[in-house]
N, C-alpha and C. Protein backbone atom coordinates (compact mmCIF):
# COMPACT_ATOMS: atom_id res chain seq x y z
N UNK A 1 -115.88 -178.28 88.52
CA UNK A 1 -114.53 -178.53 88.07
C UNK A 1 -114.01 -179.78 88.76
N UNK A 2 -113.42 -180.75 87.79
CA UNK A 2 -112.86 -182.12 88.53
C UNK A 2 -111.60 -181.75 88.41
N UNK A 3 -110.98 -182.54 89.42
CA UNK A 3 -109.49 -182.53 89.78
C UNK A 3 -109.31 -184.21 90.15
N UNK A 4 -107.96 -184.44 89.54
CA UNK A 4 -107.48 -185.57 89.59
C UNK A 4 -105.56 -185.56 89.94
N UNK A 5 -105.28 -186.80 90.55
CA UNK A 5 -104.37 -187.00 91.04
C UNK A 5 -103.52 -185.96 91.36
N UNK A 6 -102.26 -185.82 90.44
CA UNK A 6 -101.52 -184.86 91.11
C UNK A 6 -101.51 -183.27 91.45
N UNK A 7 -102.83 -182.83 90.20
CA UNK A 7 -104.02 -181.51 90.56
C UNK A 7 -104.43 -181.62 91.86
N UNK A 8 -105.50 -182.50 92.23
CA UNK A 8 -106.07 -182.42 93.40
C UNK A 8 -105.24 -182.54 94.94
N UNK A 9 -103.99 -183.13 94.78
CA UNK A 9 -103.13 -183.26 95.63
C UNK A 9 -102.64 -181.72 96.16
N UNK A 10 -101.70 -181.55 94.65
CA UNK A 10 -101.74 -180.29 94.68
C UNK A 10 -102.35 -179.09 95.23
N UNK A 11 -103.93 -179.12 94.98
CA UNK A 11 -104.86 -178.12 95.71
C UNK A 11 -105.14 -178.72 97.41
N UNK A 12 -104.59 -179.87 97.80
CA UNK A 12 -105.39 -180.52 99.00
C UNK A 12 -104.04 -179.42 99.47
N UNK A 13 -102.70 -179.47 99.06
CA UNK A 13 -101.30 -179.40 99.57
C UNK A 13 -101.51 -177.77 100.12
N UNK A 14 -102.14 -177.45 98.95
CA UNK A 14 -101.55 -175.55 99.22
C UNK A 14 -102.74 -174.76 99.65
N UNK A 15 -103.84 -175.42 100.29
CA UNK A 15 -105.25 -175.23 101.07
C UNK A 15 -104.80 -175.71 102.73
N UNK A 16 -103.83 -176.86 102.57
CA UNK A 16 -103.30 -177.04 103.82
C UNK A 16 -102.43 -175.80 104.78
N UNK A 17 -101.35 -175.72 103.64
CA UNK A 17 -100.76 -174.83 104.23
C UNK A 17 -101.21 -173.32 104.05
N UNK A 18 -102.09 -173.20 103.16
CA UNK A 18 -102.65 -172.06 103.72
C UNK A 18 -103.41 -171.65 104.92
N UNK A 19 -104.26 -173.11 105.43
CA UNK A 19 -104.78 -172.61 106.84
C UNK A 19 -103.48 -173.13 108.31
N UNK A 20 -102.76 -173.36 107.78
CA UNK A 20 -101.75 -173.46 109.05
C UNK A 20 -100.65 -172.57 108.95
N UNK A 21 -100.38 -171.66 108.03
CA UNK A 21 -100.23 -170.18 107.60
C UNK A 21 -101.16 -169.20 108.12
N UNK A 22 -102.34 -169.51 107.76
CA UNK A 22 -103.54 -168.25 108.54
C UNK A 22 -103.77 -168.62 110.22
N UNK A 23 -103.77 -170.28 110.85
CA UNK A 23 -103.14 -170.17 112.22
C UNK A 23 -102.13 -169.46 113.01
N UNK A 24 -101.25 -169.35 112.39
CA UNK A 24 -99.73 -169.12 113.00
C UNK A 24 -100.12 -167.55 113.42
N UNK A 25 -100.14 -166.88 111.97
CA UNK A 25 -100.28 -165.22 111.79
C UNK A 25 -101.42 -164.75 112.74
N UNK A 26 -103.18 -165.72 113.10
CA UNK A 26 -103.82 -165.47 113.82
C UNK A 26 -103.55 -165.78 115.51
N UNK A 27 -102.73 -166.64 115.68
CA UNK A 27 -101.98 -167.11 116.90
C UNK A 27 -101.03 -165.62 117.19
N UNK A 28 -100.21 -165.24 116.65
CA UNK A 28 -99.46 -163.90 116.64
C UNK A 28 -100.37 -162.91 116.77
N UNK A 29 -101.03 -162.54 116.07
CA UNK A 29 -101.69 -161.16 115.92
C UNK A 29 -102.53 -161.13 117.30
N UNK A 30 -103.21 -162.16 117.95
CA UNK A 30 -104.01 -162.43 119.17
C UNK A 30 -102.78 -161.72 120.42
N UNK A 31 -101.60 -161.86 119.92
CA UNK A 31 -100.52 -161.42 120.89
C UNK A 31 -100.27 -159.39 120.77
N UNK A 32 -100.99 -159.42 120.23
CA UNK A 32 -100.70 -158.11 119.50
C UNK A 32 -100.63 -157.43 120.79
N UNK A 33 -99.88 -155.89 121.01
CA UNK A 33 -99.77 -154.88 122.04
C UNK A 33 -99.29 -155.37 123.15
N UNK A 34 -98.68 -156.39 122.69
CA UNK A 34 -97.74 -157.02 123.79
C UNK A 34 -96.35 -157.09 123.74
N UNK A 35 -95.53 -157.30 124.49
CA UNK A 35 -94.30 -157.00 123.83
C UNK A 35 -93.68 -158.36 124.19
N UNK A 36 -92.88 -158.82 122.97
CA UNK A 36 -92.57 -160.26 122.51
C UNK A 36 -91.44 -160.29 124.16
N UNK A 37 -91.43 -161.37 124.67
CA UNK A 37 -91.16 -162.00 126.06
C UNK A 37 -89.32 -163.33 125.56
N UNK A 38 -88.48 -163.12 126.78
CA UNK A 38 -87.51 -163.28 125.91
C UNK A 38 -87.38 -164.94 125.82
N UNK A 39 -87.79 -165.66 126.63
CA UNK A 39 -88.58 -167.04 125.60
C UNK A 39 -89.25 -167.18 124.55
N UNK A 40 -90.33 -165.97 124.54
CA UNK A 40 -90.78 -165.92 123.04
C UNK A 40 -89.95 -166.26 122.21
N UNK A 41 -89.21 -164.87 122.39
CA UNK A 41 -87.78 -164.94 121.32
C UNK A 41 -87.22 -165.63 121.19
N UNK A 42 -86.46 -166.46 122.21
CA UNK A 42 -85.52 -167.56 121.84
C UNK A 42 -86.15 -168.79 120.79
N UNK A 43 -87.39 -169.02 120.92
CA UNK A 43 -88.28 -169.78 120.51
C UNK A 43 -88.45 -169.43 119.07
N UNK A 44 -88.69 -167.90 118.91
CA UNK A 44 -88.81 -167.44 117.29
C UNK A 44 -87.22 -168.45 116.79
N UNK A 45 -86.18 -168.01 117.44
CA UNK A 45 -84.98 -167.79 117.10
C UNK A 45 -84.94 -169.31 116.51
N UNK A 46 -84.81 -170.60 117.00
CA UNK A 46 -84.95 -172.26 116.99
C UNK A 46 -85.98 -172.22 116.02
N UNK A 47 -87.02 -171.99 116.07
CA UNK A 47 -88.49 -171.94 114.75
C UNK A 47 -87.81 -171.96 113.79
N UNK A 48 -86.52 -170.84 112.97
CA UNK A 48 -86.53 -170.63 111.30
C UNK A 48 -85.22 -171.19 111.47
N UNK A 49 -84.97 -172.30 110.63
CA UNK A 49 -83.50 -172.63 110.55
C UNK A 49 -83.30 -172.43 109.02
N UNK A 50 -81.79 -171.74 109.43
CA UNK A 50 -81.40 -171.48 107.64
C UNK A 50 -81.85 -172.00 106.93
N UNK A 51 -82.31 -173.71 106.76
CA UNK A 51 -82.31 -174.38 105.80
C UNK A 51 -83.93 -174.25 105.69
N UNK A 52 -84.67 -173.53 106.24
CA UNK A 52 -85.89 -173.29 106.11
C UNK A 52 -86.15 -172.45 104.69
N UNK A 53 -87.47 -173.00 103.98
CA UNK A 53 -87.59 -172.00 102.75
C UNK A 53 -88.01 -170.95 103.10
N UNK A 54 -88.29 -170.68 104.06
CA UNK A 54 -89.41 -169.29 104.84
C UNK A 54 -88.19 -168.65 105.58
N UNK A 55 -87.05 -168.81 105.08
CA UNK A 55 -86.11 -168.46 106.45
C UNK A 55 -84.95 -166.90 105.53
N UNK A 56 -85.76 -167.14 103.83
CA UNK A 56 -85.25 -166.14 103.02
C UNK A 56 -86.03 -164.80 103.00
N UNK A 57 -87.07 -164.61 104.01
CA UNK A 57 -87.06 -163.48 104.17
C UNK A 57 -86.20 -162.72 105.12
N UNK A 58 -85.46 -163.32 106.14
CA UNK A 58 -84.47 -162.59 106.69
C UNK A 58 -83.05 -161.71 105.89
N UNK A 59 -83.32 -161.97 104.53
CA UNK A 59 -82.23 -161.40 104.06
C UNK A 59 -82.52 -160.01 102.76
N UNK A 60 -83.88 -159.71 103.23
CA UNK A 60 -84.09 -158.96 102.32
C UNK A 60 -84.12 -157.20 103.37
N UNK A 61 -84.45 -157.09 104.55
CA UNK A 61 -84.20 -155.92 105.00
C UNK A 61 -82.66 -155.41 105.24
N UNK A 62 -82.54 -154.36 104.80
CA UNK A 62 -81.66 -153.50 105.05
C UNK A 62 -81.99 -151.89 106.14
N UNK A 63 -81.71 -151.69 107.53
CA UNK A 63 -81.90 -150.50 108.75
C UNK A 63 -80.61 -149.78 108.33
N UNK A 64 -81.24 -148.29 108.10
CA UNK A 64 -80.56 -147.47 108.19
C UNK A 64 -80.17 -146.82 109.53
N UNK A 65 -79.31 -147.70 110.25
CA UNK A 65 -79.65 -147.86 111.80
C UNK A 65 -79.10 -148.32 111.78
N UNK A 66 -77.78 -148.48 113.57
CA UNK A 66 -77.03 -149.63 114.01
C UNK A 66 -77.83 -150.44 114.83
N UNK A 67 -77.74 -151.04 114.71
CA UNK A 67 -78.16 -153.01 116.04
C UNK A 67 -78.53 -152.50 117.17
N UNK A 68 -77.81 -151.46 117.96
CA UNK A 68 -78.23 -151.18 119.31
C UNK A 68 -79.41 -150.24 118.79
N UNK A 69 -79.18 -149.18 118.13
CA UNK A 69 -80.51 -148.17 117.82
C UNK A 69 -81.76 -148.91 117.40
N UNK A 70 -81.75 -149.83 117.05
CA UNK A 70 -82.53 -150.22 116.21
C UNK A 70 -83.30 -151.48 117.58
N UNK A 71 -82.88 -151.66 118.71
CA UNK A 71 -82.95 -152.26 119.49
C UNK A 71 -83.79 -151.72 120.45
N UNK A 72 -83.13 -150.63 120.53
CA UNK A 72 -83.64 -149.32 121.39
C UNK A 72 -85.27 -149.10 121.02
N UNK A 73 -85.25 -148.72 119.88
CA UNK A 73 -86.16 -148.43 119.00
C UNK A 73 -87.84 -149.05 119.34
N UNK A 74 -87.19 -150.86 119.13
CA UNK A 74 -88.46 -151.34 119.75
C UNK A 74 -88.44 -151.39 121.07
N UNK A 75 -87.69 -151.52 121.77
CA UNK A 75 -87.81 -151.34 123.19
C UNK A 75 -88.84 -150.25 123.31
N UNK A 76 -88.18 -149.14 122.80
CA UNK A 76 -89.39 -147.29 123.07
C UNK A 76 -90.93 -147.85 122.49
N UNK A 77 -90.88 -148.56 121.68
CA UNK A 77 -92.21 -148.69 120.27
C UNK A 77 -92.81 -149.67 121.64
N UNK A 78 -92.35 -150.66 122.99
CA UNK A 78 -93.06 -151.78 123.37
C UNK A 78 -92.67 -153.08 122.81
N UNK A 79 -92.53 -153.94 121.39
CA UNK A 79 -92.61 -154.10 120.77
C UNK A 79 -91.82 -155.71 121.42
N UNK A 80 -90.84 -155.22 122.46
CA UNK A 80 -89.99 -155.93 122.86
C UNK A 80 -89.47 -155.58 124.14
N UNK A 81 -88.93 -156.47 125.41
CA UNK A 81 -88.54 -156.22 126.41
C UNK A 81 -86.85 -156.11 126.50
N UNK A 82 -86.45 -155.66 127.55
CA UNK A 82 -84.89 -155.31 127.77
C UNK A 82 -84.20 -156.72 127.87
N UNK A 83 -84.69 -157.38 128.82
CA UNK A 83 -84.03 -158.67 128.29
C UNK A 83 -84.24 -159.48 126.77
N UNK A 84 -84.78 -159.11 126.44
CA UNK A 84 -84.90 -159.58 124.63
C UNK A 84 -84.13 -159.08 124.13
N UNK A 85 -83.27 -157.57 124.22
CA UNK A 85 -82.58 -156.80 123.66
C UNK A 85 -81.49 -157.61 123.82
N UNK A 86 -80.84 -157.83 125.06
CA UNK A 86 -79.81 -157.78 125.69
C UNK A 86 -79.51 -159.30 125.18
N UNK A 87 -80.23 -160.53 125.25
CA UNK A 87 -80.14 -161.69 124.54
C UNK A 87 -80.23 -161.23 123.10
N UNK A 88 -80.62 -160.63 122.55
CA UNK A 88 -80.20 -160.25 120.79
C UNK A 88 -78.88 -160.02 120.41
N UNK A 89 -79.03 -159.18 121.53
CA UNK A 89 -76.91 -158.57 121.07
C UNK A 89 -76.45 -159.76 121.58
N UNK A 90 -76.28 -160.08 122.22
CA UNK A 90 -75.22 -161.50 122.91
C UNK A 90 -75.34 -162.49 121.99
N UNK A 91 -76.61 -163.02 121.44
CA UNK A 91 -76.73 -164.08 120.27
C UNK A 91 -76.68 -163.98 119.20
N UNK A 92 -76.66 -162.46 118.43
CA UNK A 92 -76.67 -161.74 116.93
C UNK A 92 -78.07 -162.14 116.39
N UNK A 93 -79.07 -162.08 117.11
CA UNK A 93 -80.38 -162.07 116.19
C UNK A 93 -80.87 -160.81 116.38
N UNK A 94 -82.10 -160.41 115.79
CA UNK A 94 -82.35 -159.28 115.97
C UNK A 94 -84.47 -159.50 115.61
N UNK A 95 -84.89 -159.08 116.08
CA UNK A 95 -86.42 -158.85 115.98
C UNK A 95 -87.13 -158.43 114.58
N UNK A 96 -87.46 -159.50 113.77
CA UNK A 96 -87.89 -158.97 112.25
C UNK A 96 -89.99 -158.61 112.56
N UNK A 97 -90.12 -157.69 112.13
CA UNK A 97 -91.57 -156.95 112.63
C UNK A 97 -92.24 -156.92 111.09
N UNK A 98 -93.37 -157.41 111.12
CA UNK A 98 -94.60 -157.87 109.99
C UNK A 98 -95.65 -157.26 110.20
N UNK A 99 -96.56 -156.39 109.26
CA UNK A 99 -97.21 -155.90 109.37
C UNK A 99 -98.86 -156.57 109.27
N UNK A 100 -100.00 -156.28 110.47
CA UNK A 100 -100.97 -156.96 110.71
C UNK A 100 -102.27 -155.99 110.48
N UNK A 101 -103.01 -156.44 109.11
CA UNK A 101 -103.76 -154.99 108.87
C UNK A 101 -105.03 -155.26 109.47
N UNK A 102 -105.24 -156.25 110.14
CA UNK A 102 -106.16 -156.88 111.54
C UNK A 102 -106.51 -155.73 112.95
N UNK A 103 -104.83 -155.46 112.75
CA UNK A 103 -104.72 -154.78 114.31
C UNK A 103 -103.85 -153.45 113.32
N UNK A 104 -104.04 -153.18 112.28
CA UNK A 104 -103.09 -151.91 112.01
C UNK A 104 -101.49 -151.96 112.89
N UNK A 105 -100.69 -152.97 113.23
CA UNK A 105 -99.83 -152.92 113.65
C UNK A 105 -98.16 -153.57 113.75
N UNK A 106 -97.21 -153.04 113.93
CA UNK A 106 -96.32 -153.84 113.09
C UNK A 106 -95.71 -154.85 114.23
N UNK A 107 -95.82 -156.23 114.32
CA UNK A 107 -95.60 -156.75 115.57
C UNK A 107 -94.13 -158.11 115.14
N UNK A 108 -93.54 -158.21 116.12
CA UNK A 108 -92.37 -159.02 115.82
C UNK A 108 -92.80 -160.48 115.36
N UNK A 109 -92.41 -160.87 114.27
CA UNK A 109 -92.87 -162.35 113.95
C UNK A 109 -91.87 -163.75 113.78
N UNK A 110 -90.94 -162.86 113.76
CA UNK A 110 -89.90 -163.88 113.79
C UNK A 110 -88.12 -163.45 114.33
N UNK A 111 -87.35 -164.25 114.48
CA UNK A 111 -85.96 -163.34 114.85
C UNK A 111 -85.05 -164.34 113.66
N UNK A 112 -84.10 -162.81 113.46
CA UNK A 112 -83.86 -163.50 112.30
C UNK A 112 -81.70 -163.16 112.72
N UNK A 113 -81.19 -163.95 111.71
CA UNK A 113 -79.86 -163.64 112.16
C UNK A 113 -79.17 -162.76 112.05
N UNK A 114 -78.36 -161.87 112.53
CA UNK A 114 -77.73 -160.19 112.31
C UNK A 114 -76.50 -160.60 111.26
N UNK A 115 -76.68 -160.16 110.29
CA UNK A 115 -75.65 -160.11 108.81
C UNK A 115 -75.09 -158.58 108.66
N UNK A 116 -73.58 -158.67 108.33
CA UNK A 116 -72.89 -157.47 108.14
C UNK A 116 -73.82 -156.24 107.66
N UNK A 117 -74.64 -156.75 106.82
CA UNK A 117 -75.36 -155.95 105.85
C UNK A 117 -76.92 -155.39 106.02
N UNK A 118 -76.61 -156.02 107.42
CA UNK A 118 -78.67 -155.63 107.92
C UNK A 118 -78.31 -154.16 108.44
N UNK A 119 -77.64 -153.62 109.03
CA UNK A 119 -77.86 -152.63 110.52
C UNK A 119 -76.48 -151.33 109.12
N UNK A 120 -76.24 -150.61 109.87
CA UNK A 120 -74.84 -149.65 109.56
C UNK A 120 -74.18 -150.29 110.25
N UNK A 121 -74.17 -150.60 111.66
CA UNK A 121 -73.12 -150.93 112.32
C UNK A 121 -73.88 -151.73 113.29
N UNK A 122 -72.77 -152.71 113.58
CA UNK A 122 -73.05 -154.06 114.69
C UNK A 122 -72.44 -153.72 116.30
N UNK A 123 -73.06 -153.26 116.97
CA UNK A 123 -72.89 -152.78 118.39
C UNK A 123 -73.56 -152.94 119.73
């Protein structure tokens, strides 16, 4: 099969970002059973800026859960440390967790911003 100009670009484009997509997720998952560190976090937090196209998955979960429970939660799960918590509530982000069928496990991949509409209640 030949490919020409804006085809082959095309396929060079989305072969690219597919292996610096399969970096990132293999860079993460290598972290696995660890619990995200609160530089980590701040770092997730600066990584997705609104104006990011990757930054619209933060608006699709809805926790039947308030902010602190739900805080708690990974704290008990590991998942995350007490100072990560405690910088979440103070900054309104909160720990978004992706599932890794590598390691069977659901590990934090990004922090995303706390909206009226994520938690029951903001506390």
């Amino acid at each position: 099969m030949k490919f020409k100009g804006k085809a082959l670009k095309s396929l060079i484009d989305t072969q690219i970002k597919s292996i610096i997509l399969s970096s990132v997720f293999m860079l993460i998952s290598s972290s696995a059973y660890s619990a995200v560190t609160l530089s980590e976090f701040i770092q997730m937090s600066e990584q997705f800026d609104q104006a990011n196209p990757d930054y619209i998955i933060c608006y699709h979960p809805r926790y039947n859960m308030s902010f602190s429970e739900y805080l708690n939660e990974l704290i008990d799960m590991g998942k995350i440390t007490q100072p990560v918590a405690d910088w979440a509530k103070s900054q309104g982000y909160y720990p978004y967790l992706g599932y890794f069928f590598e390691t069977s496990s659901w590990e934090v991949v990004l922090s995303c911003r706390v909206r009226p509409y994520t938690f029951t209640s903001i506390n």
